[in-house]
N, C-alpha and C. Protein backbone atom coordinates (compact mmCIF):
# COMPACT_ATOMS: atom_id res chain seq x y z
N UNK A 1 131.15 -10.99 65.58
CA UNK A 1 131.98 -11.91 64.86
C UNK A 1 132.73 -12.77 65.87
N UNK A 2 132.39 -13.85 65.61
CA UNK A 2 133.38 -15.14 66.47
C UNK A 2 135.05 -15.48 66.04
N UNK A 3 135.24 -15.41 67.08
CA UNK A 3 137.11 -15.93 66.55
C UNK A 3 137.32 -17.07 66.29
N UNK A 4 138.11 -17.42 65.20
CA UNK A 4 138.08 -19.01 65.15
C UNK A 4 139.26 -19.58 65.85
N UNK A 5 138.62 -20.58 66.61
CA UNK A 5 139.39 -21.20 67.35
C UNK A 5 140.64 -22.47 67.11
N UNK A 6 141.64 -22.19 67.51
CA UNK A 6 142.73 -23.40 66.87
C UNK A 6 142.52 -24.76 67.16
N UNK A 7 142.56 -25.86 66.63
CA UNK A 7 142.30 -27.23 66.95
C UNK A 7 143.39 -27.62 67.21
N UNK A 8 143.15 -28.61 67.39
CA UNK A 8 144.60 -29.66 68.08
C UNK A 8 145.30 -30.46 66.82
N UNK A 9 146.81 -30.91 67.08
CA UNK A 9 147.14 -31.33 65.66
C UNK A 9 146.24 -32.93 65.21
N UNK A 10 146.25 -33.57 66.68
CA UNK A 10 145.11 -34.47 66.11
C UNK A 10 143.84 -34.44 65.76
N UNK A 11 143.17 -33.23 65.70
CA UNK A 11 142.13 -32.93 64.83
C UNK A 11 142.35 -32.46 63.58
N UNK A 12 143.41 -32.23 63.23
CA UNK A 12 143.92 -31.69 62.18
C UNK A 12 144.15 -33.00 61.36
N UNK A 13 145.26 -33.78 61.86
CA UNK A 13 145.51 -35.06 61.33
C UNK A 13 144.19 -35.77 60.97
N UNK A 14 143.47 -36.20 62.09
CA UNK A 14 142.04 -36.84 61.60
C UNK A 14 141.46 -36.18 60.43
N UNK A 15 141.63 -35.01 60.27
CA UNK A 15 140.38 -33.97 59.01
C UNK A 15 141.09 -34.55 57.45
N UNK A 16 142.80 -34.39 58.04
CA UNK A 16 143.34 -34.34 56.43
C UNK A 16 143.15 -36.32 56.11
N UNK A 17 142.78 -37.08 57.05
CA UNK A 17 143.56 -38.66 56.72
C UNK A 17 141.59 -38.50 56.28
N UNK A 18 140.35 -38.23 57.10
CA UNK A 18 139.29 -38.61 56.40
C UNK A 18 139.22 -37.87 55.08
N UNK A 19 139.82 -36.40 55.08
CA UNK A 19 139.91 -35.91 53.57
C UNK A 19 140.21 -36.57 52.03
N UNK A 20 141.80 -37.45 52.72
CA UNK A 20 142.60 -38.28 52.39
C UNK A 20 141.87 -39.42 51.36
N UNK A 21 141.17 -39.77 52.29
CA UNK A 21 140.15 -40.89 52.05
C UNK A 21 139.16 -41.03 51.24
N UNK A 22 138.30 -39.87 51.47
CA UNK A 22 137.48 -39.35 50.74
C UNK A 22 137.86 -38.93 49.13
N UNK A 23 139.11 -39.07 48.83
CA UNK A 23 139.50 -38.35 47.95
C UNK A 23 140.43 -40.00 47.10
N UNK A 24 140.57 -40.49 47.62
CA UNK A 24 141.41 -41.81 47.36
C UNK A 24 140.53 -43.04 47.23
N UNK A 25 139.02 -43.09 47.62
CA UNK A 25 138.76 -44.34 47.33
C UNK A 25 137.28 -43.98 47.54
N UNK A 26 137.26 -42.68 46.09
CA UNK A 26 135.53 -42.67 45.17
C UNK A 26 134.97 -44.04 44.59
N UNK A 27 133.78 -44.36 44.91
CA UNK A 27 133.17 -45.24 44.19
C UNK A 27 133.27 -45.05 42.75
N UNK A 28 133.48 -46.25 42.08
CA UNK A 28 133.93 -46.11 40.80
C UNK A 28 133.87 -47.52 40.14
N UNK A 29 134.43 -47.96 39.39
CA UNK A 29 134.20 -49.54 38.75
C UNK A 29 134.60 -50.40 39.40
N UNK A 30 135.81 -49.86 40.02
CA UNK A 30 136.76 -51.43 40.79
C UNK A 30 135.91 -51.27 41.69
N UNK A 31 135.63 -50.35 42.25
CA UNK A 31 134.70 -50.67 44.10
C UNK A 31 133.51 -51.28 43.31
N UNK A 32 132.65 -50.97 42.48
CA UNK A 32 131.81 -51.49 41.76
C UNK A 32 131.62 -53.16 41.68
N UNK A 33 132.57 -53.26 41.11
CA UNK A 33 132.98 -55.31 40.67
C UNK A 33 133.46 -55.72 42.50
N UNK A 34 133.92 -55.26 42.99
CA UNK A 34 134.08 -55.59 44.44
C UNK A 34 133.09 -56.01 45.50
N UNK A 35 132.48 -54.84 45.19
CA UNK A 35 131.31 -54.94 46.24
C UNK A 35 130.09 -55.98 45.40
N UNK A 36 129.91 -55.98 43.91
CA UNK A 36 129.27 -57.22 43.75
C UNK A 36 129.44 -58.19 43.83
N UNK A 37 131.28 -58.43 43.92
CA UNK A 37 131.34 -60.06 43.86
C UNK A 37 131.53 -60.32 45.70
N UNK A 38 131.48 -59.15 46.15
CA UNK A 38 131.06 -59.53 47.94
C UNK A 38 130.34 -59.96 48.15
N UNK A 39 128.75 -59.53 47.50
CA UNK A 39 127.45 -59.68 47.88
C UNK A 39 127.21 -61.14 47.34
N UNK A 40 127.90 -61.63 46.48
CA UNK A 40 127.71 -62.77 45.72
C UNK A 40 128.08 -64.05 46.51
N UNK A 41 129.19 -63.56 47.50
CA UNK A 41 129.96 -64.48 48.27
C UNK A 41 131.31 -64.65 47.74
N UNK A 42 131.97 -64.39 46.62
CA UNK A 42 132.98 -64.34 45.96
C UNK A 42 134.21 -63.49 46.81
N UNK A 43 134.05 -63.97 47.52
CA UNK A 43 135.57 -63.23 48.24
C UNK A 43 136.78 -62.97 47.88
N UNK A 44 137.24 -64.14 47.19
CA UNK A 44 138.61 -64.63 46.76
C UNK A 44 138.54 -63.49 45.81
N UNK A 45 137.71 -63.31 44.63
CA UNK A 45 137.86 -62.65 43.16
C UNK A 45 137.55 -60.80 43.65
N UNK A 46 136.89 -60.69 44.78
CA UNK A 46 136.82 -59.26 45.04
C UNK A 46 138.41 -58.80 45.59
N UNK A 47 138.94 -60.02 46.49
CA UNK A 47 140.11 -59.18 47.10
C UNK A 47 141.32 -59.24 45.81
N UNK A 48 140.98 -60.15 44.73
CA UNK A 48 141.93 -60.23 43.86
C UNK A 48 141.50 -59.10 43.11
N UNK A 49 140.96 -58.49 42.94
CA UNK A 49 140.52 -56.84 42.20
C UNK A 49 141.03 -56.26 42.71
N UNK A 50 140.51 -56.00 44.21
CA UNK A 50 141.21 -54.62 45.30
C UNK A 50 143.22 -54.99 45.39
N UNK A 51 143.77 -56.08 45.06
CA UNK A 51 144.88 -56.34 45.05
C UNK A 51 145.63 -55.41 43.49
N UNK A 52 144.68 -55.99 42.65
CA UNK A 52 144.92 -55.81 41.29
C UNK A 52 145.00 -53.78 40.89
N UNK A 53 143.95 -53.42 41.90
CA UNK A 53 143.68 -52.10 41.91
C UNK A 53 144.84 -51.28 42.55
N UNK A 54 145.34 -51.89 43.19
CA UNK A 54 146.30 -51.55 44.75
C UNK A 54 147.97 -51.43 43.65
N UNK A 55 147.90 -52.84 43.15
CA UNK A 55 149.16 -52.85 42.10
C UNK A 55 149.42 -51.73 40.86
N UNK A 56 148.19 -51.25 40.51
CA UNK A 56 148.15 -50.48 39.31
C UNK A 56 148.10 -48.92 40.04
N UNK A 57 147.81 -48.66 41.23
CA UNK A 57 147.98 -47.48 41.90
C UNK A 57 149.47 -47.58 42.02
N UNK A 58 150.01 -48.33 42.75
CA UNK A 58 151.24 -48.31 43.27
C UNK A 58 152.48 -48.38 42.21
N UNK A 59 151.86 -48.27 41.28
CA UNK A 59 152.57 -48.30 39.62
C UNK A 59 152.97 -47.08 39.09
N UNK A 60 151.61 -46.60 39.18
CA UNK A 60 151.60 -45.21 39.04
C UNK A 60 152.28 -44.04 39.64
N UNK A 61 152.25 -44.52 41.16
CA UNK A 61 152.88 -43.67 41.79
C UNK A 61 154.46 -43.98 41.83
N UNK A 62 155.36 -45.49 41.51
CA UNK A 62 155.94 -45.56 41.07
C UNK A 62 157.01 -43.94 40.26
N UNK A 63 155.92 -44.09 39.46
CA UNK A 63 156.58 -43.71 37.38
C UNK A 63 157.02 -42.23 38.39
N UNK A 64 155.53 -41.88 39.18
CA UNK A 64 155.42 -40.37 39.48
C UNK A 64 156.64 -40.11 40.10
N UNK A 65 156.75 -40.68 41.35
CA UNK A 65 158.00 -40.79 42.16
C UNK A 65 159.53 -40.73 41.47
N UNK A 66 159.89 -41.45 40.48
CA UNK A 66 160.87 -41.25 39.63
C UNK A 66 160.87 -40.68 38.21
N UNK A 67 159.71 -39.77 37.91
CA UNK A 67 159.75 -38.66 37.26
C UNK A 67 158.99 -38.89 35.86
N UNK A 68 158.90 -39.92 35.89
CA UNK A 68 158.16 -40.56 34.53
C UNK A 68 157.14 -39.36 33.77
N UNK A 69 156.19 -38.43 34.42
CA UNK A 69 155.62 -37.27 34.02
C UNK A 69 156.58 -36.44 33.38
N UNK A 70 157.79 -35.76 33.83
CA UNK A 70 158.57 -35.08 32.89
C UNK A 70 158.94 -35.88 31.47
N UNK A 71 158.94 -37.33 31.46
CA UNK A 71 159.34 -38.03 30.52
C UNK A 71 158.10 -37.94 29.00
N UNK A 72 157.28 -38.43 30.23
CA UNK A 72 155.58 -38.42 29.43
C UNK A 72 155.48 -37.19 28.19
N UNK A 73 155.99 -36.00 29.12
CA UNK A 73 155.65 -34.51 28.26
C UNK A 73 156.28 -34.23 26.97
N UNK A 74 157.50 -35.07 27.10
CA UNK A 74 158.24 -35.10 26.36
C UNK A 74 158.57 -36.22 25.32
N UNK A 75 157.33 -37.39 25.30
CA UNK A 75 157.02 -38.28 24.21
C UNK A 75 156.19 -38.77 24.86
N UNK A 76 154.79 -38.00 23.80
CA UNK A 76 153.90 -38.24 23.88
C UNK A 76 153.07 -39.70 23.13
N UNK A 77 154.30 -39.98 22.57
CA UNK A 77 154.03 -41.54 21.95
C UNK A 77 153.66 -42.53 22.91
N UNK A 78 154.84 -41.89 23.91
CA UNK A 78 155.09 -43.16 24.79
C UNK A 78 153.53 -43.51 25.92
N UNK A 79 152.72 -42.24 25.86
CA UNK A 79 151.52 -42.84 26.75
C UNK A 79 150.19 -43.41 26.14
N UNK A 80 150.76 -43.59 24.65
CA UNK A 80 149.70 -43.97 23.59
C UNK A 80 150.18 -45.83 23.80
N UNK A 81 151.25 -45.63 24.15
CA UNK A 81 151.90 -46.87 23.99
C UNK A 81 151.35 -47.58 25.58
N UNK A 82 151.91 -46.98 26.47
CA UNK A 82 151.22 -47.37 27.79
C UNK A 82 149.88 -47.89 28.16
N UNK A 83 148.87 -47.23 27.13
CA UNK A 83 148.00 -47.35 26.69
C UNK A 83 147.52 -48.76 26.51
N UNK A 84 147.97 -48.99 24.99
CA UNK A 84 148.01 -50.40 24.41
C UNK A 84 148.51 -51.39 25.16
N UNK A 85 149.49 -51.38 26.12
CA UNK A 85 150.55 -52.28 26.93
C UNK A 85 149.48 -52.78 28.48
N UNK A 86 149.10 -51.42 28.66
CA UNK A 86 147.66 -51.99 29.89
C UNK A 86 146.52 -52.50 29.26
């Protein structure tokens, strides 16, 4: 049996930021409409997606950050409503 050996914190850092990554920006619809309107030449309308995508993350994490989930649990109307409003 081999001992496992300790890495360095910058191998550590590198594992969790490609983890990070891997985990934060799955192919999915927005990368989808992005990467076609790349191939198209449409630059302007892909980075206005990845902008648009970037705003609605940073929204989210927003609500999260100031607790909006405890709120959520507790009126459940209100994400039917969130819903309709996006």
């Amino acid at each position: 049996m081999t001992a496992i050996t300790p890495i360095s914190a910058w191998h550590a850092a590198l594992a969790g930021l490609l983890l990070g990554l891997s985990l934060a920006a799955p192919p999915g619809p927005v990368m989808t409409i992005m990467a076609n309107a790349s191939m198209r030449g449409r630059l302007k309308e892909s980075l206005m997606m990845a902008f648009g995508s970037i705003v609605g993350d940073l929204t989210w994490l927003t609500l999260a950050i100031l607790g909006a989930v405890t709120f959520l649990k507790s009126y459940p109307w209100a994400v039917g409503l969130m819903g309709l409003v996006g």
